[in-house]
C-alpha atoms as a PDB file:
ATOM      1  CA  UNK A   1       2.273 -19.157   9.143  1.00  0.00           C
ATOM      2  CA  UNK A   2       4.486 -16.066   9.144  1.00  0.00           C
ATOM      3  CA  UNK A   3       7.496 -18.011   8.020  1.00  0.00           C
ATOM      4  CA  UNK A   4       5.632 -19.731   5.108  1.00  0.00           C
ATOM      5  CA  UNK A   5       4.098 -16.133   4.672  1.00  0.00           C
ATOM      6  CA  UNK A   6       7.586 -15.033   4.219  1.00  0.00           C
ATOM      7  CA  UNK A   7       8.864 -17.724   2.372  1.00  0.00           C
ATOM      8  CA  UNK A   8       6.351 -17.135  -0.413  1.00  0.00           C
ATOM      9  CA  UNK A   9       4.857 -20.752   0.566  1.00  0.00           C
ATOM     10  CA  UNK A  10       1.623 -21.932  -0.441  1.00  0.00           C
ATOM     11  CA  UNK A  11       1.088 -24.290   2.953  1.00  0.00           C
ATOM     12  CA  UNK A  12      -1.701 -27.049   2.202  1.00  0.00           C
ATOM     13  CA  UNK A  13      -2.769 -29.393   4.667  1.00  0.00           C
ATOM     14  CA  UNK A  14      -5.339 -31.354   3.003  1.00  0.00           C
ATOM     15  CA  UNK A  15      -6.540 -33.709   6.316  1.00  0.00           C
ATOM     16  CA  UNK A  16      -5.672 -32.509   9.746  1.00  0.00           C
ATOM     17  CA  UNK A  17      -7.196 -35.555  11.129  1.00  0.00           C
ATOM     18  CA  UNK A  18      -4.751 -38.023   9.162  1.00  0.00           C
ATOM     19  CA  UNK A  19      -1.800 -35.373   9.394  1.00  0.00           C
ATOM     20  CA  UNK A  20      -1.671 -32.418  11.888  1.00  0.00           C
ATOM     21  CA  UNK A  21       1.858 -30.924  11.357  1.00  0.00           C
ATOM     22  CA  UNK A  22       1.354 -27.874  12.870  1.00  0.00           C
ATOM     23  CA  UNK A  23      -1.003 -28.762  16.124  1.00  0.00           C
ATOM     24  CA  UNK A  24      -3.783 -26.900  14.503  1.00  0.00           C
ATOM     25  CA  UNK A  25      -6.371 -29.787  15.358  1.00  0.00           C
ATOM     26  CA  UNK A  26      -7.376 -28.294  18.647  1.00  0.00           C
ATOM     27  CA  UNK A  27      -8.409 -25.103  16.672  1.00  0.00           C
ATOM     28  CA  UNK A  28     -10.238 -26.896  13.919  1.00  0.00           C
ATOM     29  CA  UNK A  29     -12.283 -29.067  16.133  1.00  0.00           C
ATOM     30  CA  UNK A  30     -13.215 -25.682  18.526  1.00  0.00           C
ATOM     31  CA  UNK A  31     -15.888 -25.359  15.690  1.00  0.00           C
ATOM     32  CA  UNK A  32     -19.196 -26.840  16.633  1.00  0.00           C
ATOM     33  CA  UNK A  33     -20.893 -28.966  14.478  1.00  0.00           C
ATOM     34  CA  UNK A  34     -18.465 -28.353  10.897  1.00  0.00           C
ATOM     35  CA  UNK A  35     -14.809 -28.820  12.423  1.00  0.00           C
ATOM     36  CA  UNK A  36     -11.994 -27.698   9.986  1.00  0.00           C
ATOM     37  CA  UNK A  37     -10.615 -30.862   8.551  1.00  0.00           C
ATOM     38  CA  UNK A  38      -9.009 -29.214   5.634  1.00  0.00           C
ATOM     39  CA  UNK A  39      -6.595 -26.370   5.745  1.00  0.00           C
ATOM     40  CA  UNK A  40      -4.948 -23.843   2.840  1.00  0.00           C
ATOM     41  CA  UNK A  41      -2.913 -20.722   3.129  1.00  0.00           C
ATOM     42  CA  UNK A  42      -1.566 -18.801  -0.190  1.00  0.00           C
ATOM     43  CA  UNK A  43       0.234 -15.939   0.740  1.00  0.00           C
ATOM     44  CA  UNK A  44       0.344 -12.795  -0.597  1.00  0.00           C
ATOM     45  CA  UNK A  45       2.365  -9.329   0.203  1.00  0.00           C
ATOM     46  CA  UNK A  46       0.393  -8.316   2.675  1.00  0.00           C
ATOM     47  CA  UNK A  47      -0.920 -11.403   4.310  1.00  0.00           C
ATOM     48  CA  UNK A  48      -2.159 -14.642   3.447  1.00  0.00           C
ATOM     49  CA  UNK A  49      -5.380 -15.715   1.853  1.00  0.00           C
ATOM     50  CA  UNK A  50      -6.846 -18.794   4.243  1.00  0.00           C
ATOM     51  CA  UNK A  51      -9.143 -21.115   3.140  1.00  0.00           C
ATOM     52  CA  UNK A  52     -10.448 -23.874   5.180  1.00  0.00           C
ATOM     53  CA  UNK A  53     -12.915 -26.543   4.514  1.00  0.00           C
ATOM     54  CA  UNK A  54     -14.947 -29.188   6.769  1.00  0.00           C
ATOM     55  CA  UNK A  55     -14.195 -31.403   3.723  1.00  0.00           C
ATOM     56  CA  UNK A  56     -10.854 -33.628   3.871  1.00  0.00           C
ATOM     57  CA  UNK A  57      -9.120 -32.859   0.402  1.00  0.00           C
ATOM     58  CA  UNK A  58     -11.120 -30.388  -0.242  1.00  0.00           C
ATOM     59  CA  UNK A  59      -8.394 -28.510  -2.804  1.00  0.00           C
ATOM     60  CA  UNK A  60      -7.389 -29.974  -5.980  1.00  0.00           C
ATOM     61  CA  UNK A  61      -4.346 -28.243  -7.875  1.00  0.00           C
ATOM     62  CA  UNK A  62      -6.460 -26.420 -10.008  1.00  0.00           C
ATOM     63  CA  UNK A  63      -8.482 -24.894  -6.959  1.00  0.00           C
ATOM     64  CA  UNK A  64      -4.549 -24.085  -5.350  1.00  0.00           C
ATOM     65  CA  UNK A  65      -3.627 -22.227  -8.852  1.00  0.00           C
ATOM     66  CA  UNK A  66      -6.539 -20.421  -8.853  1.00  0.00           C
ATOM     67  CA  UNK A  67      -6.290 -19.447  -5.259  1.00  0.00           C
ATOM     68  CA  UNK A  68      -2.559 -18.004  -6.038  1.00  0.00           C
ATOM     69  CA  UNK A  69      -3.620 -16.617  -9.028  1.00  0.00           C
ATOM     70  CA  UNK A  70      -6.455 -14.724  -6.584  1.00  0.00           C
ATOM     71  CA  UNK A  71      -3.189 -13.362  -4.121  1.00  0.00           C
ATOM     72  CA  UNK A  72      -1.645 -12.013  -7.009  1.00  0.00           C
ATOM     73  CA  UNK A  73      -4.107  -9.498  -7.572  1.00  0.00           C
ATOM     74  CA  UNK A  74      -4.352  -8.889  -3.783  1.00  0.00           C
ATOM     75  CA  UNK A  75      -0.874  -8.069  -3.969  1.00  0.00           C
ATOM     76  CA  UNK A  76      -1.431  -5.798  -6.845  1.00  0.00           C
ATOM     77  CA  UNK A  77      -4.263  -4.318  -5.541  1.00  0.00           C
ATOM     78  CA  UNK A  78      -2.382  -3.633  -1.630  1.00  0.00           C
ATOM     79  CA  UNK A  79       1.071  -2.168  -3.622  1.00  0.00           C
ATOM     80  CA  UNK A  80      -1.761   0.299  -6.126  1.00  0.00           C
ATOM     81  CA  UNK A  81      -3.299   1.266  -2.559  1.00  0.00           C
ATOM     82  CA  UNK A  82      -0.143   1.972  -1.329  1.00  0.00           C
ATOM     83  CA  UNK A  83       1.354   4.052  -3.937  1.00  0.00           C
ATOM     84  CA  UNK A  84      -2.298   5.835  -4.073  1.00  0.00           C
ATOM     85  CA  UNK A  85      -1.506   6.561   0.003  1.00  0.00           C
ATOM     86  CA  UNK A  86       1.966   7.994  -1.053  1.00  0.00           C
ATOM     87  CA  UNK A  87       0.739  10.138  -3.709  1.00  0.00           C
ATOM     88  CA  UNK A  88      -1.785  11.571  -1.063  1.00  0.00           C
ATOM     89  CA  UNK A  89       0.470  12.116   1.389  1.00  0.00           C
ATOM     90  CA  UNK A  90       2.948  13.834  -1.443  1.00  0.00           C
ATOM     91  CA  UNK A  91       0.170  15.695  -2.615  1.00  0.00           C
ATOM     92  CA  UNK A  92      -0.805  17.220   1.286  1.00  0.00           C
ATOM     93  CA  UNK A  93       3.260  18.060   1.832  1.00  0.00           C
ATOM     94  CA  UNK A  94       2.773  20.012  -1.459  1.00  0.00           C
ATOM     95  CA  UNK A  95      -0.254  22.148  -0.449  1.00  0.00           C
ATOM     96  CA  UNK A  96       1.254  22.697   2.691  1.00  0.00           C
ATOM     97  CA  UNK A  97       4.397  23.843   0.927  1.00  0.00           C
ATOM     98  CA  UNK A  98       2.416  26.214  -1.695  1.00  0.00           C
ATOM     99  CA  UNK A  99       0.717  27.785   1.443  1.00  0.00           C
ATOM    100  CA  UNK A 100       3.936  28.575   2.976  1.00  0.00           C
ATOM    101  CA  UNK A 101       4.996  29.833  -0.289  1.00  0.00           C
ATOM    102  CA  UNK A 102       1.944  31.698  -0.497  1.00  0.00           C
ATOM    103  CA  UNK A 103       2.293  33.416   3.178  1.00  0.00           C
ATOM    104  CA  UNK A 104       6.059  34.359   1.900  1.00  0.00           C
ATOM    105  CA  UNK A 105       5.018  35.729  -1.066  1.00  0.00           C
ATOM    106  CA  UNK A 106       2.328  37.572   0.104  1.00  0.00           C
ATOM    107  CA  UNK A 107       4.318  39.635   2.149  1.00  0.00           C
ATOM    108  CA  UNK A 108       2.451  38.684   5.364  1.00  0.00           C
ATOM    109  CA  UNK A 109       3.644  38.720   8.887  1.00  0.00           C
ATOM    110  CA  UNK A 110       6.922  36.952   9.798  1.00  0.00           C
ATOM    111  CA  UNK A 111       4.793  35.864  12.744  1.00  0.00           C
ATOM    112  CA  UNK A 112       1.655  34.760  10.606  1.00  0.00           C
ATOM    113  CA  UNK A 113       4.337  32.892   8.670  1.00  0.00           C
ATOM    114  CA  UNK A 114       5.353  31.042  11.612  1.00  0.00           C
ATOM    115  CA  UNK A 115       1.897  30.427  12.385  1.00  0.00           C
ATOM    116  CA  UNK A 116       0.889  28.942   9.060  1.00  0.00           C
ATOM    117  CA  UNK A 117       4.108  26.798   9.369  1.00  0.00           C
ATOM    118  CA  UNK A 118       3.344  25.130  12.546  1.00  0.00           C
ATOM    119  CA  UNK A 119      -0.153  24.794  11.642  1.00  0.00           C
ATOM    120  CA  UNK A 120       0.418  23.000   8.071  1.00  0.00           C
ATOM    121  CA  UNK A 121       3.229  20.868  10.123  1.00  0.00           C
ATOM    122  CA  UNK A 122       0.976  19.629  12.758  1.00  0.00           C
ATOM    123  CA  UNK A 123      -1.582  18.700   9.947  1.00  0.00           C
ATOM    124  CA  UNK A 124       0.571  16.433   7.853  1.00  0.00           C
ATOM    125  CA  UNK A 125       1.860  14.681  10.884  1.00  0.00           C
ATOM    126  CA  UNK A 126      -1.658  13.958  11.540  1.00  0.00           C
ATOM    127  CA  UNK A 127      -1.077  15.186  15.677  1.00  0.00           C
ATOM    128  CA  UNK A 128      -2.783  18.330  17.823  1.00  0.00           C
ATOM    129  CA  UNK A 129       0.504  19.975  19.226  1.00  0.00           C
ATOM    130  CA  UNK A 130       3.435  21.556  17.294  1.00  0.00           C
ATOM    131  CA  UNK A 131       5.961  24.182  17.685  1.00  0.00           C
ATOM    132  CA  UNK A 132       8.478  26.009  16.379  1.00  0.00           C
ATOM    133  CA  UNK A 133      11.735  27.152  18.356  1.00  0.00           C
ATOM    134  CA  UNK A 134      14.108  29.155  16.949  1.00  0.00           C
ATOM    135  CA  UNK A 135      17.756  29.954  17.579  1.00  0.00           C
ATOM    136  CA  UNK A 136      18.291  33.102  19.844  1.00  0.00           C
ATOM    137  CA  UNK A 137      22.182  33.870  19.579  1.00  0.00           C
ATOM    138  CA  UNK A 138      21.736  36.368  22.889  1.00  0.00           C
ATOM    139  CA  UNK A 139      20.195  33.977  25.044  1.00  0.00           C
ATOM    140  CA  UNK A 140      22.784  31.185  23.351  1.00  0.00           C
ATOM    141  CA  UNK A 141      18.835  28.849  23.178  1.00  0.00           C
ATOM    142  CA  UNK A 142      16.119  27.881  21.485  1.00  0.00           C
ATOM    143  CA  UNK A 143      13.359  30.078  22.008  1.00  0.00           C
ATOM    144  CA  UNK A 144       9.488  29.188  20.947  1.00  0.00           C
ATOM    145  CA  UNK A 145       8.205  31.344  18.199  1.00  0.00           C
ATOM    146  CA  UNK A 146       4.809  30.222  17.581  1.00  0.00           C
ATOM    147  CA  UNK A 147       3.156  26.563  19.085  1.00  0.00           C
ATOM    148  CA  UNK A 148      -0.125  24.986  19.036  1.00  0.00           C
ATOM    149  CA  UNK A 149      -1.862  22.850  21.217  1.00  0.00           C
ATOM    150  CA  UNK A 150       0.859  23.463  24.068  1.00  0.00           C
ATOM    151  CA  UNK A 151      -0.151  25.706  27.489  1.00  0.00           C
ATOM    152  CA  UNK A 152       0.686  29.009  25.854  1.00  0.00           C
ATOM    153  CA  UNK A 153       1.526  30.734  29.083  1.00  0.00           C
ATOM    154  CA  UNK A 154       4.145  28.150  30.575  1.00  0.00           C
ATOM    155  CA  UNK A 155       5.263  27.209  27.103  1.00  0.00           C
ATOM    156  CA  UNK A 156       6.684  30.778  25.564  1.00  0.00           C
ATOM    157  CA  UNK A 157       8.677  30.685  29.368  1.00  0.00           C
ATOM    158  CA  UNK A 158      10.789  27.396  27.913  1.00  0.00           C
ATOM    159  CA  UNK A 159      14.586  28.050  26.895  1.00  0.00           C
ATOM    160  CA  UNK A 160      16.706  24.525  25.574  1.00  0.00           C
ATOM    161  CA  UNK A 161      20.180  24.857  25.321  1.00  0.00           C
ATOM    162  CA  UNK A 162      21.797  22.898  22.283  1.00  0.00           C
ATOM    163  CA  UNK A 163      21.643  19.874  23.073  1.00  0.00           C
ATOM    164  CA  UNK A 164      19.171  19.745  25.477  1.00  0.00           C
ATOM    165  CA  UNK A 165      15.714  17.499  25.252  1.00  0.00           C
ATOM    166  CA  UNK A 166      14.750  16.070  22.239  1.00  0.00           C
ATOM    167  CA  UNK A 167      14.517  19.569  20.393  1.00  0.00           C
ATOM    168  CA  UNK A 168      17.877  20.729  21.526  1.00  0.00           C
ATOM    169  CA  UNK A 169      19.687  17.233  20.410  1.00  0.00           C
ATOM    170  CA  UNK A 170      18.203  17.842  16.896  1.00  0.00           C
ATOM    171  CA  UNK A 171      19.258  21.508  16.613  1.00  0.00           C
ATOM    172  CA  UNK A 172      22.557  20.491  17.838  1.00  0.00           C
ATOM    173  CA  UNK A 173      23.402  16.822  15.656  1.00  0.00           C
ATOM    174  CA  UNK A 174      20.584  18.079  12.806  1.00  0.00           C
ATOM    175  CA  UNK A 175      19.189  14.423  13.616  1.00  0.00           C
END
């Protein structure tokens, strides 16, 4: 199914008890009383809209147009959902810009900066811990600034050399 899927293939098997080319006849019959005899599958971008009947020849061509007419709009519909998803997630990177904007601007601490930073970063990456480590050209490391979510105590202790752990790669490549 995933290659027809990909394909773009409508995949009609009108009878799967005069032609079975997929071995789907031991699924069909697993259903008491009404097996499956007839099977259709119209894909569409984000799946594929499966129809089966206990009826042999149960879809004329007209039913099959309709049917990809029907995964059309699915398609539509899933690609309007996703750009509606996007915009969201656009529109929550912009209020968490503004409010660091805001915290500049209104000449707050450099340390509540840092905390509305981390805070607004761990909130449009959807997770509970974050931090921020800064450059300390003294100590030649990265330093933690302000974190949340992380054992306060041990974690202000931590020092990563460029290059060192995940953090230190990315300061060190900027990847």
């Amino acid at each position: 199914i995933a290659d027809f899927w990909r394909r773009g293939e409508v995949v009609y098997r009108p009878n799967l008890q005069r032609e079975d080319p997929y071995g789907e006849r031991t699924w069909a019959d697993g259903h008491p009383g009404q097996p499956t005899l007839c099977v259709l599958d119209v894909p569409f971008s984000h799946g594929t809209l499966a129809l089966n009947s206990p009826l042999p020849d149960a879809f004329s061509a007209a039913h099959i147009q309709t049917f990809r007419e029907i995964a059309g709009v699915l398609s539509e519909g899933f690609r309007r959902l996703d750009d509606l998803r996007a915009l969201e997630h656009r529109a929550q990177e912009a209020e968490a810009l503004a409010q660091a904007i805001a915290a500049v601007a209104g000449l707050q601490t450099l340390e509540s900066i840092f905390q509305t930073v981390v805070r607004e970063a761990a909130r449009l990456a959807g997770t509970d811990r974050a931090a921020l480590l800064l450059y300390d050209e003294r100590e030649g490391a990265l330093v933690p600034r302000e974190a949340i979510g992380y054992d306060l105590e041990l974690f202000y202790q931590l020092r990563l050399k460029p290059g060192e752990g995940s953090s230190g790669r990315v300061f060190q490549t900027g990847r």
